[in-house]
Protein backbone atom coordinates (compact mmCIF):
# COMPACT_ATOMS: atom_id res chain seq x y z
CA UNK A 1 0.00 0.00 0.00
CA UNK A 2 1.14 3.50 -1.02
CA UNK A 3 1.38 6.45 1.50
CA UNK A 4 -0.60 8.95 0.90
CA UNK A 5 0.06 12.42 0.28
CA UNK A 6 -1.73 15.63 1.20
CA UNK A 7 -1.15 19.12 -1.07
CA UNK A 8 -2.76 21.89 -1.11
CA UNK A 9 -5.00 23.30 -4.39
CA UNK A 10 -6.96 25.83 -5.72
CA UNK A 11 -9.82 24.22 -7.88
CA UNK A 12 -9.06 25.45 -11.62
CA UNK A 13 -11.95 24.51 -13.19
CA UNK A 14 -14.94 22.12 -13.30
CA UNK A 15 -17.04 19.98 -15.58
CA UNK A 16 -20.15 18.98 -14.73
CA UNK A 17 -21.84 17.11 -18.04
CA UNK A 18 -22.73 14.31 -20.44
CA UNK A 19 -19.15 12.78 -22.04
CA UNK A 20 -18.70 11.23 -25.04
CA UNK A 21 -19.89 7.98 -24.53
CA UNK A 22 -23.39 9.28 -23.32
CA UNK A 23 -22.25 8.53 -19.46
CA UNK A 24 -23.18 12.00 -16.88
CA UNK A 25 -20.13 12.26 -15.12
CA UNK A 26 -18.10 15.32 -13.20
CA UNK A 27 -14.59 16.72 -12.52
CA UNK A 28 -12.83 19.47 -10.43
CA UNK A 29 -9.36 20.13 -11.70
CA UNK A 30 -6.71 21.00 -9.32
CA UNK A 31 -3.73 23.40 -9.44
CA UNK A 32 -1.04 22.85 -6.88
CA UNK A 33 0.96 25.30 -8.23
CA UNK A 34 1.79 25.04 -11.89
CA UNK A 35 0.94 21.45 -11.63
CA UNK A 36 -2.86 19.85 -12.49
CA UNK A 37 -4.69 17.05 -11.96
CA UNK A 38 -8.05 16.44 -12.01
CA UNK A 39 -10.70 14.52 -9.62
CA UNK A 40 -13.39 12.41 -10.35
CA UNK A 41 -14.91 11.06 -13.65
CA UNK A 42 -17.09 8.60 -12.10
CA UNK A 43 -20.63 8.12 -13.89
CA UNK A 44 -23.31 9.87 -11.93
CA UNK A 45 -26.12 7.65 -13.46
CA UNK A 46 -26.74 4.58 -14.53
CA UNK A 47 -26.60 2.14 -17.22
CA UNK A 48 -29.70 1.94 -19.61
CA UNK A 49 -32.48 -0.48 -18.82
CA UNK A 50 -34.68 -2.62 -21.50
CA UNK A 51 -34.48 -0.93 -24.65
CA UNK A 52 -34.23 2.58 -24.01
CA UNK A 53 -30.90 4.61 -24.77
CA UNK A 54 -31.96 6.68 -21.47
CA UNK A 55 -29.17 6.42 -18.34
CA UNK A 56 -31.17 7.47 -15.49
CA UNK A 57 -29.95 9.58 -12.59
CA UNK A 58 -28.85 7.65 -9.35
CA UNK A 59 -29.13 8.50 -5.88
CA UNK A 60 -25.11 8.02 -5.78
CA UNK A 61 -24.43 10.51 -8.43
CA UNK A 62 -26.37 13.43 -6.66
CA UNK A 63 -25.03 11.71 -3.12
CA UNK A 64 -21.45 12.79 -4.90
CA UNK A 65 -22.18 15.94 -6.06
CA UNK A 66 -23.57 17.44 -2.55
CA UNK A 67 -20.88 15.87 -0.17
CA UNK A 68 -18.29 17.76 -2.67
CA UNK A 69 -20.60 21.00 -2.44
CA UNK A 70 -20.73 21.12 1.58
CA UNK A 71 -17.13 19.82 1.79
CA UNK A 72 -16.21 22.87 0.20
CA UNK A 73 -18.62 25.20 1.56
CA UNK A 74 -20.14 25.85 -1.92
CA UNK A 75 -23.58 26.79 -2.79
CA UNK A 76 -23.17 26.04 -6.45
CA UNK A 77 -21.02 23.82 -8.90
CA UNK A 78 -20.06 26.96 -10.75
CA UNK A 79 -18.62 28.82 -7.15
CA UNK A 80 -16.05 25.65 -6.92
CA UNK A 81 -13.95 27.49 -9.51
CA UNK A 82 -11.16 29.43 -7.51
CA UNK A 83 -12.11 27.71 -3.82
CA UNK A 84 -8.74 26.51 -1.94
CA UNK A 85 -8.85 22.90 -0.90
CA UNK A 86 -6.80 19.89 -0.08
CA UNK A 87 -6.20 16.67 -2.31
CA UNK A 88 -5.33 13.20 -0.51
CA UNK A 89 -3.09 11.67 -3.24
CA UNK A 90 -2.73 7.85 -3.46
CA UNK A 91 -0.69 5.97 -5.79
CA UNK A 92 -0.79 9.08 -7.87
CA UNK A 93 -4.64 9.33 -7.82
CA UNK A 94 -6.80 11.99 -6.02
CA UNK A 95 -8.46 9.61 -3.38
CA UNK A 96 -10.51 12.30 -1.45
CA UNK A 97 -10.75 16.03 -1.49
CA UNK A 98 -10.94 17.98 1.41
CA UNK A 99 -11.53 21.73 2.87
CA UNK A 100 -8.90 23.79 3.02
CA UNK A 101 -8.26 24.72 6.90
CA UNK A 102 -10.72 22.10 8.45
CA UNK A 103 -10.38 18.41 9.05
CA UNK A 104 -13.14 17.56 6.41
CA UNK A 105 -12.91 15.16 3.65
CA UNK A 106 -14.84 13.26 0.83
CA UNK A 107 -13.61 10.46 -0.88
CA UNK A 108 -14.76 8.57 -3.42
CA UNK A 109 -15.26 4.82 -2.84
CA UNK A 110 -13.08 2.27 -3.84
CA UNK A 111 -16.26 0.57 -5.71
CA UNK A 112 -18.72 2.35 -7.42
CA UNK A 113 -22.05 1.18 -6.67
């Protein structure tokens, strides 16, 4: 197991949306300092059912999107742009991201449901 890292960031820019492949997914990119990386990319619906094209919404996805929101102390998706915060590196990877003076943290799961 790796040992993790903490640095400090200021959130560059987001993405919020439907990618390519039809899957609604999310990011916040990170600038320590010169340096980016972004955070998250995991689908925030779910795979088609029956014949329909449709991926519906999943209590997961909007779980994910509001524990980032009051992590950060942000009202909106579009107010993350410019908030400090704190990355928890592992491996490389952003595990969790957390506040930027308190001790709070969200990480994604190892498994997505």
């Amino acid at each position: 197991m790796s040992a993790s890292e903490i640095r400090n960031a200021t959130i560059k820019s987001t993405m919020l949306g439907i990618e390519d492949h039809g899957i609604m997914t999310f990011y916040v990119h990170l600038d320590y300092g010169g340096v980016q990386q972004g955070f998250g990319g995991w689908a925030l619906d779910d795979k088609p059912a029956g014949r329909s094209n449709k991926r519906p919404g999943t209590a997961f996805g909007m779980e994910c999107l509001i524990r980032i929101l009051r992590v950060l102390r942000a009202d909106t998706w579009e107010s993350l742009r410019g908030k400090p915060c704190r990355a928890r590196i592992e491996g490389g990877l952003v595990k969790s991201i957390g506040h930027c003076l308190n001790d709070e943290w969200w990480e994604l799961p190892e498994v997505q449901p």
